[in-house]
PDB file of N, CA and C in Angstrom:
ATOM      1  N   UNK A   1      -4.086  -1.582  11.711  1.00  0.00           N
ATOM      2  CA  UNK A   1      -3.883  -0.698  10.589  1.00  0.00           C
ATOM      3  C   UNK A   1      -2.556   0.001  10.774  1.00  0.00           C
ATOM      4  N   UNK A   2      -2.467   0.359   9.542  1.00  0.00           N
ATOM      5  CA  UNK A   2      -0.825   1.313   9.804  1.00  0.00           C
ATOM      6  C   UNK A   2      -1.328   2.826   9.538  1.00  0.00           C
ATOM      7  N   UNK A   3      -0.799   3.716  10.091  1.00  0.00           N
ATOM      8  CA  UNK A   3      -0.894   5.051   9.899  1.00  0.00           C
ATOM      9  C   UNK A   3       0.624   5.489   9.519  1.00  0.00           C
ATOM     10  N   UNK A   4       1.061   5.995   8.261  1.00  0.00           N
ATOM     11  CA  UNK A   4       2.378   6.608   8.047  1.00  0.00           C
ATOM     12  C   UNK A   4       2.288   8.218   7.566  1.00  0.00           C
ATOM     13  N   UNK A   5       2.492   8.907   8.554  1.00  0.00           N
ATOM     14  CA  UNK A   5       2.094  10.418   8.090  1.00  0.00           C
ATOM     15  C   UNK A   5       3.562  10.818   7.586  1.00  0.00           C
ATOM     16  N   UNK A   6       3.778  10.353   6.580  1.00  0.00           N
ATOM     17  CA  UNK A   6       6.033  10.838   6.499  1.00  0.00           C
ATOM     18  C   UNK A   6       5.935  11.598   5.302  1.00  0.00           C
ATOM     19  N   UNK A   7       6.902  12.721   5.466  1.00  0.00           N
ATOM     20  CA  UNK A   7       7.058  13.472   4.568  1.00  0.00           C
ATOM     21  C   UNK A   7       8.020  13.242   3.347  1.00  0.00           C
ATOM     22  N   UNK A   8       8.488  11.570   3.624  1.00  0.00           N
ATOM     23  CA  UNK A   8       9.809  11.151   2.617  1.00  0.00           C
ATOM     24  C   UNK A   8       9.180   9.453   2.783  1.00  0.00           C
ATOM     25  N   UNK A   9       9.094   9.013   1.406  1.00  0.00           N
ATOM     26  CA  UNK A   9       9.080   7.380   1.790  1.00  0.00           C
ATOM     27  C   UNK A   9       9.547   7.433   0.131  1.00  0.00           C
ATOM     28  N   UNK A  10      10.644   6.816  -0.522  1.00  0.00           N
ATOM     29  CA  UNK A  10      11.603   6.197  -1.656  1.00  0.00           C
ATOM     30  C   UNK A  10      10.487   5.332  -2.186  1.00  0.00           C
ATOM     31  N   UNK A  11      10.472   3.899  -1.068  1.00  0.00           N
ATOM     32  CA  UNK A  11       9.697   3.012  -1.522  1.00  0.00           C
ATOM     33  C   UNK A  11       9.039   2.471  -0.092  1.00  0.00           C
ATOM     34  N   UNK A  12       8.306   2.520   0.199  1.00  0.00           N
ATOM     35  CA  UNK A  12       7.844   2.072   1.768  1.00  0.00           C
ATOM     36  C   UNK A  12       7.631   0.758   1.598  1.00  0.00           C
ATOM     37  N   UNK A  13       7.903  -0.247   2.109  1.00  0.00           N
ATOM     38  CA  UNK A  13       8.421  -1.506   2.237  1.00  0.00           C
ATOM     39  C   UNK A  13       7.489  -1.945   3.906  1.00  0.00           C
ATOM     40  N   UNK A  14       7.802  -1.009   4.716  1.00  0.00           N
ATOM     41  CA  UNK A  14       6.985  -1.240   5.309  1.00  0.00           C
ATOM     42  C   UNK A  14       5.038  -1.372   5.519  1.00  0.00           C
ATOM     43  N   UNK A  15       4.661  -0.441   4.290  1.00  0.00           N
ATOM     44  CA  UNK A  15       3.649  -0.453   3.435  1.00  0.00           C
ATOM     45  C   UNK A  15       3.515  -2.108   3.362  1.00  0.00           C
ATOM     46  N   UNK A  16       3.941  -2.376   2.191  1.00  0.00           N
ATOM     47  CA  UNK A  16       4.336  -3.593   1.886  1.00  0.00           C
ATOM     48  C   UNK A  16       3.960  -4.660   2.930  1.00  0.00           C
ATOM     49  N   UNK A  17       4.527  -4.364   3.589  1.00  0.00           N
ATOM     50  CA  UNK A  17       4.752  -5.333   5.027  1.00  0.00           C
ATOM     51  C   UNK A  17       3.069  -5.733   5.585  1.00  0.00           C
ATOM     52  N   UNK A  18       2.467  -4.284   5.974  1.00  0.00           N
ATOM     53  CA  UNK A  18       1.250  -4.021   6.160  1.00  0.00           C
ATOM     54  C   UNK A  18       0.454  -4.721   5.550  1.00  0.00           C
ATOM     55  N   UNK A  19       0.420  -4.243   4.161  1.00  0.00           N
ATOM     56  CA  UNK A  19      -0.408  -5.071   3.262  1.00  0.00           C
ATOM     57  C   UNK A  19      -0.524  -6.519   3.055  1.00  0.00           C
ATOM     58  N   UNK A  20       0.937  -7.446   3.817  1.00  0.00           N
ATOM     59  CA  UNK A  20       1.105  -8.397   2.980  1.00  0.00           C
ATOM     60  C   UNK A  20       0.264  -9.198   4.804  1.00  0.00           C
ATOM     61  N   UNK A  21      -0.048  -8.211   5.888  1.00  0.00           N
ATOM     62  CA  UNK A  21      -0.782  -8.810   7.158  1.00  0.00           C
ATOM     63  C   UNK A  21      -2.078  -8.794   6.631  1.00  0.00           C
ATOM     64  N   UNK A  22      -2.391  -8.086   5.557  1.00  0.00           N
ATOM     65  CA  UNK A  22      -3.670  -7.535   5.165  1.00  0.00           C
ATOM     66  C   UNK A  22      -4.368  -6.106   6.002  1.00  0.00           C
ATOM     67  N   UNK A  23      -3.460  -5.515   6.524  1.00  0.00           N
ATOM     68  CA  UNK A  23      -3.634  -4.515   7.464  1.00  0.00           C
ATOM     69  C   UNK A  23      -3.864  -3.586   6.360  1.00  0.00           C
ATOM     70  N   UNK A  24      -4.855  -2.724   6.708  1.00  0.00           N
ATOM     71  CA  UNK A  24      -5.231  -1.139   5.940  1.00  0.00           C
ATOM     72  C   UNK A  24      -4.406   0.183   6.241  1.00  0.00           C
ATOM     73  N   UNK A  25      -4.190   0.399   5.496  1.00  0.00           N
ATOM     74  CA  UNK A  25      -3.170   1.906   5.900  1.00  0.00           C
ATOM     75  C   UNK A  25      -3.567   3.073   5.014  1.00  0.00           C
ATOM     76  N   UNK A  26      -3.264   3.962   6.314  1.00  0.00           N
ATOM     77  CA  UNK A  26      -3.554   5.459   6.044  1.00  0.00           C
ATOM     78  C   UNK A  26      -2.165   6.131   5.526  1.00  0.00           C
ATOM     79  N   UNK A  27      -1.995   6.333   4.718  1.00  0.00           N
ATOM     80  CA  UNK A  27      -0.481   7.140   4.430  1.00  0.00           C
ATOM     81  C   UNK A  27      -0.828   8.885   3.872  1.00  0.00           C
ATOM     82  N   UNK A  28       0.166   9.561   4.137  1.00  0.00           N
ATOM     83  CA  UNK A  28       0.598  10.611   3.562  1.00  0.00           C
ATOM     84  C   UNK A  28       0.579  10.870   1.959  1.00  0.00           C
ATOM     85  N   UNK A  29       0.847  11.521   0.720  1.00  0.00           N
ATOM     86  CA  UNK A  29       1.303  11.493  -0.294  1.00  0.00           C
ATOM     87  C   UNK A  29       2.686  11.279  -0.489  1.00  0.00           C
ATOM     88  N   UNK A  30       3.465  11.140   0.330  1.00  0.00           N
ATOM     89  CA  UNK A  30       4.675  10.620   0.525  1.00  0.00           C
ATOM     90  C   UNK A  30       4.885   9.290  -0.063  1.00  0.00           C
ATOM     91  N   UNK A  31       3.772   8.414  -0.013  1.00  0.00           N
ATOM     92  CA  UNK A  31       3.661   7.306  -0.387  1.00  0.00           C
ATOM     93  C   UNK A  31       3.814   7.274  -1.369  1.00  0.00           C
ATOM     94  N   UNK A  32       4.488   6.425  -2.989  1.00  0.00           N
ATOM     95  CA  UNK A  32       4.553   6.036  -4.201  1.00  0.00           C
ATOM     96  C   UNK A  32       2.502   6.025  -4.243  1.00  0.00           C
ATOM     97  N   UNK A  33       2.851   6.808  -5.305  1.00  0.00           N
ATOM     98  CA  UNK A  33       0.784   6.408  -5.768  1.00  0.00           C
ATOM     99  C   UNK A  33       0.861   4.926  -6.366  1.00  0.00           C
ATOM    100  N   UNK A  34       1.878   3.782  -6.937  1.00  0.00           N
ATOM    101  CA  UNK A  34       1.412   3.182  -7.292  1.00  0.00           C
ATOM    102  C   UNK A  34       1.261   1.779  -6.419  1.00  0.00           C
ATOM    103  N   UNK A  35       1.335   2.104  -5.044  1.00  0.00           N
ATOM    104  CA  UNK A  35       1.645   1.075  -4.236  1.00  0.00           C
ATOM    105  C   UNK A  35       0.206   1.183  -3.474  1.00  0.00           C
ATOM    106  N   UNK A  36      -0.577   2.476  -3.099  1.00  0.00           N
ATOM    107  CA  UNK A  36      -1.391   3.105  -2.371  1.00  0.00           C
ATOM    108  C   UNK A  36      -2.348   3.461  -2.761  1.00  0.00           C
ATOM    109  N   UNK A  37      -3.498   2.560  -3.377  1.00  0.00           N
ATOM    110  CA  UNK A  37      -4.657   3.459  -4.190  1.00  0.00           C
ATOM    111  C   UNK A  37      -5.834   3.952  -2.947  1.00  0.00           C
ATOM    112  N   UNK A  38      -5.891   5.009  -3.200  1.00  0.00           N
ATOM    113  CA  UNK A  38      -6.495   5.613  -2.037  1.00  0.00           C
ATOM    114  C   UNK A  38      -8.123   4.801  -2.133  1.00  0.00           C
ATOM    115  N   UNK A  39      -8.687   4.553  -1.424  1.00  0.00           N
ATOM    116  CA  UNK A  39     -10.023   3.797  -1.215  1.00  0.00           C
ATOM    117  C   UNK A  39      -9.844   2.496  -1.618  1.00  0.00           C
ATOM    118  N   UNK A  40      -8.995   1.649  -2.637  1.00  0.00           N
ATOM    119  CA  UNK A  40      -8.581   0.548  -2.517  1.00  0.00           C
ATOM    120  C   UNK A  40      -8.129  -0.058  -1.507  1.00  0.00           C
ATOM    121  N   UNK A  41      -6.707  -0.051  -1.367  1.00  0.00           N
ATOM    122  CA  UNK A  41      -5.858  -0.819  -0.542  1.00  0.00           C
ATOM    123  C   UNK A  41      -5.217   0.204   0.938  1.00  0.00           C
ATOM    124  N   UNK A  42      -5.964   0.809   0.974  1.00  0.00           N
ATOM    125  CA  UNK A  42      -6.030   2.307   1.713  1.00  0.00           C
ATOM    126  C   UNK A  42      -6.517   3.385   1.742  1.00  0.00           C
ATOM    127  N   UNK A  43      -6.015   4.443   2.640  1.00  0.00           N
ATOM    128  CA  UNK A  43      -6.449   5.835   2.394  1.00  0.00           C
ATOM    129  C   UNK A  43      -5.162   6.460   2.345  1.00  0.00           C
ATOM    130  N   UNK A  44      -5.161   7.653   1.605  1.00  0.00           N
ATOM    131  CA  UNK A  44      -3.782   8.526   0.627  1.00  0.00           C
ATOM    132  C   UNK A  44      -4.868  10.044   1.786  1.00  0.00           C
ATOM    133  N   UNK A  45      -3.858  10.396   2.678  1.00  0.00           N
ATOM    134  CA  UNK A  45      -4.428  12.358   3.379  1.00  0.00           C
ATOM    135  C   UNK A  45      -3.474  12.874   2.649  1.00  0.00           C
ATOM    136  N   UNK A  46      -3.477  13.799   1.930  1.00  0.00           N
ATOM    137  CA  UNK A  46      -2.787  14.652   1.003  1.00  0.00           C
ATOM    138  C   UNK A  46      -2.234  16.020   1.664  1.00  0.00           C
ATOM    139  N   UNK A  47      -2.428  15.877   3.066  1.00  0.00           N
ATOM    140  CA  UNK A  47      -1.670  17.234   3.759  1.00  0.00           C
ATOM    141  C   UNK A  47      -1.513  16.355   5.341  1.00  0.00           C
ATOM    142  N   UNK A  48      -1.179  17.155   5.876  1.00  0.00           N
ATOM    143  CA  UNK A  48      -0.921  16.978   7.527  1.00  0.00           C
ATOM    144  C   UNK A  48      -1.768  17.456   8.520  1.00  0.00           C
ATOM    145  N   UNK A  49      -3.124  17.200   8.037  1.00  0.00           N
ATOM    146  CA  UNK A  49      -4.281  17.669   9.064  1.00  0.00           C
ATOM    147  C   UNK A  49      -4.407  16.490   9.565  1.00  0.00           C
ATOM    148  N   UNK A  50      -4.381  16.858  11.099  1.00  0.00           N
ATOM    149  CA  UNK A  50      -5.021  15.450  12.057  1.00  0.00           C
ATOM    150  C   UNK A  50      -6.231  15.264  11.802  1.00  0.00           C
ATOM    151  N   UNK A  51      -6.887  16.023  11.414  1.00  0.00           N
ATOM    152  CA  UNK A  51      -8.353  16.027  11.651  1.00  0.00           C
ATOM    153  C   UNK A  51      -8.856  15.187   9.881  1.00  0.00           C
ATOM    154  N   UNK A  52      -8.146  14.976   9.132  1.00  0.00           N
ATOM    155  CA  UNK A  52      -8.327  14.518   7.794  1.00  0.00           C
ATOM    156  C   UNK A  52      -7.498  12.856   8.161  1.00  0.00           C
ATOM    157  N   UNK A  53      -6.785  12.806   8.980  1.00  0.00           N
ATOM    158  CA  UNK A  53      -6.207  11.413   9.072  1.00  0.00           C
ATOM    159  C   UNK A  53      -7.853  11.245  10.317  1.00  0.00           C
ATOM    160  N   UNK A  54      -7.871  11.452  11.102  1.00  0.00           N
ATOM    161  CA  UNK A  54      -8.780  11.233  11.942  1.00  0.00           C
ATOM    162  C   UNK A  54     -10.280  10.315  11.587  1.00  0.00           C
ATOM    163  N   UNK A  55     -10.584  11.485  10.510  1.00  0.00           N
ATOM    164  CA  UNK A  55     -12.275  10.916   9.212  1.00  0.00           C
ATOM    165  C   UNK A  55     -11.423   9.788   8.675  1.00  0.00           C
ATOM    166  N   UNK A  56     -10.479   9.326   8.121  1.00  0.00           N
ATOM    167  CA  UNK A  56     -10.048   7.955   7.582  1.00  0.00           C
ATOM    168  C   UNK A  56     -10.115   7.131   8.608  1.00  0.00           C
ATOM    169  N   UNK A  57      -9.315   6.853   9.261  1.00  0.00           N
ATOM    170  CA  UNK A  57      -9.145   6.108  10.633  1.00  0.00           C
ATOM    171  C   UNK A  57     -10.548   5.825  11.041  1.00  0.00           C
ATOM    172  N   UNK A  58     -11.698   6.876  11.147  1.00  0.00           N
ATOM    173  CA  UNK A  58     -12.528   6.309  11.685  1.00  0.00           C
ATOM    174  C   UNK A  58     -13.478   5.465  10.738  1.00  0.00           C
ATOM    175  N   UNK A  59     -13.332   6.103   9.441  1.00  0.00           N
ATOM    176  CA  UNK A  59     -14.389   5.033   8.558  1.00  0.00           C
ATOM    177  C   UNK A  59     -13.757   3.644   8.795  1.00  0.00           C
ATOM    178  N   UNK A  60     -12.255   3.263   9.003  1.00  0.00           N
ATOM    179  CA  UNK A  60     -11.768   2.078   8.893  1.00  0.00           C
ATOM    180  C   UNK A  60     -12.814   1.279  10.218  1.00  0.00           C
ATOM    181  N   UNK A  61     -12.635   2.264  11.474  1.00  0.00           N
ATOM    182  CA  UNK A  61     -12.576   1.599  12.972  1.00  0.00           C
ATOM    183  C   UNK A  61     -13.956   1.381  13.078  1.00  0.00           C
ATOM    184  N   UNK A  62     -15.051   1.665  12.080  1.00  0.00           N
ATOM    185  CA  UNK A  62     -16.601   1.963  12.424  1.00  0.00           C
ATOM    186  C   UNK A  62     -17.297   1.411  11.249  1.00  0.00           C
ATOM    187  N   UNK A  63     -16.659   0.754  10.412  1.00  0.00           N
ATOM    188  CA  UNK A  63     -17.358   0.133   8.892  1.00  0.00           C
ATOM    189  C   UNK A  63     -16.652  -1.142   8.609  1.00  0.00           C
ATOM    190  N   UNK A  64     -17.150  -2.218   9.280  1.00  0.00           N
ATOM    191  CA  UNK A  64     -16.300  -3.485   9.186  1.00  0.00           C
ATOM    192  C   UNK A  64     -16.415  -3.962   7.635  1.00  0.00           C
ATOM    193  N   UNK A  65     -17.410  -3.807   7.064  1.00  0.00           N
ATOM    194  CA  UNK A  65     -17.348  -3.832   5.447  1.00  0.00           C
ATOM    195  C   UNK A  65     -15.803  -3.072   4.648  1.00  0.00           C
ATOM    196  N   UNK A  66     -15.960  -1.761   5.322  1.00  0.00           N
ATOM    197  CA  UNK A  66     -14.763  -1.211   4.490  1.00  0.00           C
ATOM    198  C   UNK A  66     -13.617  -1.890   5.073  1.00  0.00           C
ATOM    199  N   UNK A  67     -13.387  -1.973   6.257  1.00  0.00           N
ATOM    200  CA  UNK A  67     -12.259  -2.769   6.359  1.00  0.00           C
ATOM    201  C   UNK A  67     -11.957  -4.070   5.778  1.00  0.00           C
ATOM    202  N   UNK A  68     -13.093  -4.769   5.714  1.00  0.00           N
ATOM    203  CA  UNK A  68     -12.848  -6.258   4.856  1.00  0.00           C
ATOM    204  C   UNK A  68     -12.613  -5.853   3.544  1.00  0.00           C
ATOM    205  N   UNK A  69     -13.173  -4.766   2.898  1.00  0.00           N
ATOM    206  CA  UNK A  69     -12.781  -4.780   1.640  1.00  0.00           C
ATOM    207  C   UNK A  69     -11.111  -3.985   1.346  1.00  0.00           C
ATOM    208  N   UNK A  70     -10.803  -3.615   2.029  1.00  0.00           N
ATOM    209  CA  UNK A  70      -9.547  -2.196   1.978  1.00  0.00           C
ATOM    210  C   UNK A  70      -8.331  -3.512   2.596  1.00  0.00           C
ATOM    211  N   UNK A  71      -8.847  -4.282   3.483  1.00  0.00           N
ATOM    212  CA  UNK A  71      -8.028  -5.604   3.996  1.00  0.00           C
ATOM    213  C   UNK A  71      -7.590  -6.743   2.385  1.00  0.00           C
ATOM    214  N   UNK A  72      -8.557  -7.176   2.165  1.00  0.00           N
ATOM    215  CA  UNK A  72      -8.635  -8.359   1.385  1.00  0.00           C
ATOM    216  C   UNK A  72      -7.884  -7.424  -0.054  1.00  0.00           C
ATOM    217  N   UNK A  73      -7.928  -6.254  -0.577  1.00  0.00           N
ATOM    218  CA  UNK A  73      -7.255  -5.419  -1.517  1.00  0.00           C
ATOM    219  C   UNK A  73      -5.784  -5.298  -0.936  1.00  0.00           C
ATOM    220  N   UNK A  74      -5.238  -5.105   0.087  1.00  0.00           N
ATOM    221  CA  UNK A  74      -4.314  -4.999   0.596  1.00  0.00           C
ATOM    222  C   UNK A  74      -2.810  -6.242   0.594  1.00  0.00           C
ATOM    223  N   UNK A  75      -4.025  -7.342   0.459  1.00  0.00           N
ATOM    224  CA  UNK A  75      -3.214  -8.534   0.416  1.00  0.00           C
ATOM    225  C   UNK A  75      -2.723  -8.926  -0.893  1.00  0.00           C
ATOM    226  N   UNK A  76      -3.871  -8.353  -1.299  1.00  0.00           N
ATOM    227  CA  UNK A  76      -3.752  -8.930  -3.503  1.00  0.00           C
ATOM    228  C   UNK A  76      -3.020  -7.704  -3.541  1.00  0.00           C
ATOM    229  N   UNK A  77      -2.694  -6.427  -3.205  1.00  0.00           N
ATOM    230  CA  UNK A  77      -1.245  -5.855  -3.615  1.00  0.00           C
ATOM    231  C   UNK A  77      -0.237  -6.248  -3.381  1.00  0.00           C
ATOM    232  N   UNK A  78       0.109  -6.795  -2.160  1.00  0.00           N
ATOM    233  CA  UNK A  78       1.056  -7.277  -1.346  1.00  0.00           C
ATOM    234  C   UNK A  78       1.656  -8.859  -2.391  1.00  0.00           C
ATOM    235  N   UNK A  79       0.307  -9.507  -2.803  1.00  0.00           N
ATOM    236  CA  UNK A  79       1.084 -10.488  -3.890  1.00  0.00           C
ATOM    237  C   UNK A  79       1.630 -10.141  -5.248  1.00  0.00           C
ATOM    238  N   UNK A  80       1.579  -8.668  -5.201  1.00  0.00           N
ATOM    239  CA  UNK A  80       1.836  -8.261  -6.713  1.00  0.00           C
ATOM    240  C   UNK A  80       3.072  -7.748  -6.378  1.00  0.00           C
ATOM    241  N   UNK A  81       3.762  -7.776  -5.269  1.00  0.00           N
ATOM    242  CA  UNK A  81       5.333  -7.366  -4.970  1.00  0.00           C
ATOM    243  C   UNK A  81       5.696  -8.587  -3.929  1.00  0.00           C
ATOM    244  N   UNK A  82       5.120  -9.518  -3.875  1.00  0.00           N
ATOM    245  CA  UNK A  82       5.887 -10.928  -3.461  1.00  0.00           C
ATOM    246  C   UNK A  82       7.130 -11.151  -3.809  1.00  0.00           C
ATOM    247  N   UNK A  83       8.102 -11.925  -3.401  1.00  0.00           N
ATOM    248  CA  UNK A  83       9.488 -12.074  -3.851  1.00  0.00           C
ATOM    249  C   UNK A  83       9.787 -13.004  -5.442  1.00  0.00           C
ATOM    250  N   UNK A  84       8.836 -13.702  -5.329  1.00  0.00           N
ATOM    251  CA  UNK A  84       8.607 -14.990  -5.840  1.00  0.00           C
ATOM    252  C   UNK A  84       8.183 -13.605  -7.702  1.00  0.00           C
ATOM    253  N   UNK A  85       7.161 -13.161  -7.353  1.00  0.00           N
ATOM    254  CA  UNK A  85       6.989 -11.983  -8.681  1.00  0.00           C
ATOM    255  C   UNK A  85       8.234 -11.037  -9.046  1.00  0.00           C
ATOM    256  N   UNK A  86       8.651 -10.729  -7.887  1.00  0.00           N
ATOM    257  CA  UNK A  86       9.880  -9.663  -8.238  1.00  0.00           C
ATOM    258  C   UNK A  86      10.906 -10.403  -9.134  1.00  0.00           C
ATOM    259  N   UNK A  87      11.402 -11.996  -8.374  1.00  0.00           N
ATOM    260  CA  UNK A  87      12.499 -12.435  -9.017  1.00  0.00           C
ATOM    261  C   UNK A  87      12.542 -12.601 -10.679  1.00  0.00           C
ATOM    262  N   UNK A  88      10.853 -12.987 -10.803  1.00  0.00           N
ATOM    263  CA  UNK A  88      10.719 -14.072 -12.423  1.00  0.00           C
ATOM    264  C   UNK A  88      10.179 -12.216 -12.917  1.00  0.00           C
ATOM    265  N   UNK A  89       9.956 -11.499 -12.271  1.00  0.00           N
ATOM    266  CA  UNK A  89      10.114  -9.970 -13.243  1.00  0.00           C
ATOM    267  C   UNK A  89      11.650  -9.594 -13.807  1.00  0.00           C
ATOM    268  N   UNK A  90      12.696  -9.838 -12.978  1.00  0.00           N
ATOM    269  CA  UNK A  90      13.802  -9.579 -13.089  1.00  0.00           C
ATOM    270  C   UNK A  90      14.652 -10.921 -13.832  1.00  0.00           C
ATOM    271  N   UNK A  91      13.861 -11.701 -13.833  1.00  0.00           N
ATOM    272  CA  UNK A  91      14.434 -13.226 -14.792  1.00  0.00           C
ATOM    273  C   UNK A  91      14.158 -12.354 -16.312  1.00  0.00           C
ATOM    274  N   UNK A  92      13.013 -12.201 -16.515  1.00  0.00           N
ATOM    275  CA  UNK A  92      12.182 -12.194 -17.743  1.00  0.00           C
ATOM    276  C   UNK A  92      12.922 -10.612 -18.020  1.00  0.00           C
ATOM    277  N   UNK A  93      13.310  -9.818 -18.098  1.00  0.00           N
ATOM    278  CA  UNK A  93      14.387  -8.789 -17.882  1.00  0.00           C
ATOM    279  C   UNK A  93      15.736  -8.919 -18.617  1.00  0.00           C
ATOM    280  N   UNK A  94      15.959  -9.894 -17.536  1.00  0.00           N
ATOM    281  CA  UNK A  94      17.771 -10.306 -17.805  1.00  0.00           C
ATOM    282  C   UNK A  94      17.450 -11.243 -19.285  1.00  0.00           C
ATOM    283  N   UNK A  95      16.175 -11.656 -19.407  1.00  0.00           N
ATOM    284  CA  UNK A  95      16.508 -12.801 -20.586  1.00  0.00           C
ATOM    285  C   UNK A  95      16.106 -11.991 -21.667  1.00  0.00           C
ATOM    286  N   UNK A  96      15.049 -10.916 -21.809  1.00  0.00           N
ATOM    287  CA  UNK A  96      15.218 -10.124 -22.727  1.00  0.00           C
ATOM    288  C   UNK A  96      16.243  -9.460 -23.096  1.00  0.00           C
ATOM    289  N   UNK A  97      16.794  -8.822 -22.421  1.00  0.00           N
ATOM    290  CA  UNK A  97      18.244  -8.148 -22.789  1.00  0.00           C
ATOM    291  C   UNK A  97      19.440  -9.429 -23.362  1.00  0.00           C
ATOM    292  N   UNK A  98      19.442 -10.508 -22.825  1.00  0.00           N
ATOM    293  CA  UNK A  98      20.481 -11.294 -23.226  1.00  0.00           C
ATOM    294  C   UNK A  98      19.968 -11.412 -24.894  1.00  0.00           C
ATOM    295  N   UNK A  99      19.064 -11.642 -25.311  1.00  0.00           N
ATOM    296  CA  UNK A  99      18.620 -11.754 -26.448  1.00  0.00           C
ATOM    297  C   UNK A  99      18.864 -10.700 -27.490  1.00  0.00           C
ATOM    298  N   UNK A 100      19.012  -9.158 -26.901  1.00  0.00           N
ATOM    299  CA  UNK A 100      19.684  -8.480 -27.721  1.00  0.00           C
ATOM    300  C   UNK A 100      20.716  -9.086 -28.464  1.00  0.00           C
TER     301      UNK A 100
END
């Protein structure tokens, strides 16, 4: 699993990264909400209590169900920012505008 407690993430890529092992991650609100749905494809701690990252971490380390499910969600985000999606998003983009 990844744990990112950061008080700054633009676009976390390394998120990304995580997700695309199928690894579950605990992030901060630092995180973009639309990359991080909390009980989906992770858990979102909304302050800097150890003790609130701690109760996540452990439902992951003690509920092999939630992990298969928070895993297998993790990956189907991870294909929704694949390279292969980004490019033909940014094809379909450039060809709308040319059409102006």
């Amino acid at each position: 699993m990844l744990i990112l407690p950061s008080k700054y993430e633009a676009f976390s890529y390394v998120v990304l990264e995580a997700f695309g092992s199928g690894l579950p991650v605990v992030v901060s609100d630092a995180v973009p909400y639309e990359v991080v749905l909390d009980g989906y494809n992770g858990f979102r701690v909304h302050n800097f209590e150890p003790n609130e990252y701690a109760t996540r971490l452990a439902s992951l380390l003690t509920d092999d169900g939630v992990w298969r499910e928070i895993s297998r969600n993790a990956l189907k985000t991870a294909n929704d920012y694949s390279h292969i999606k980004i490019a033909k998003d940014y094809e379909n983009i450039i060809a709308r505008l040319a059409e102006r």
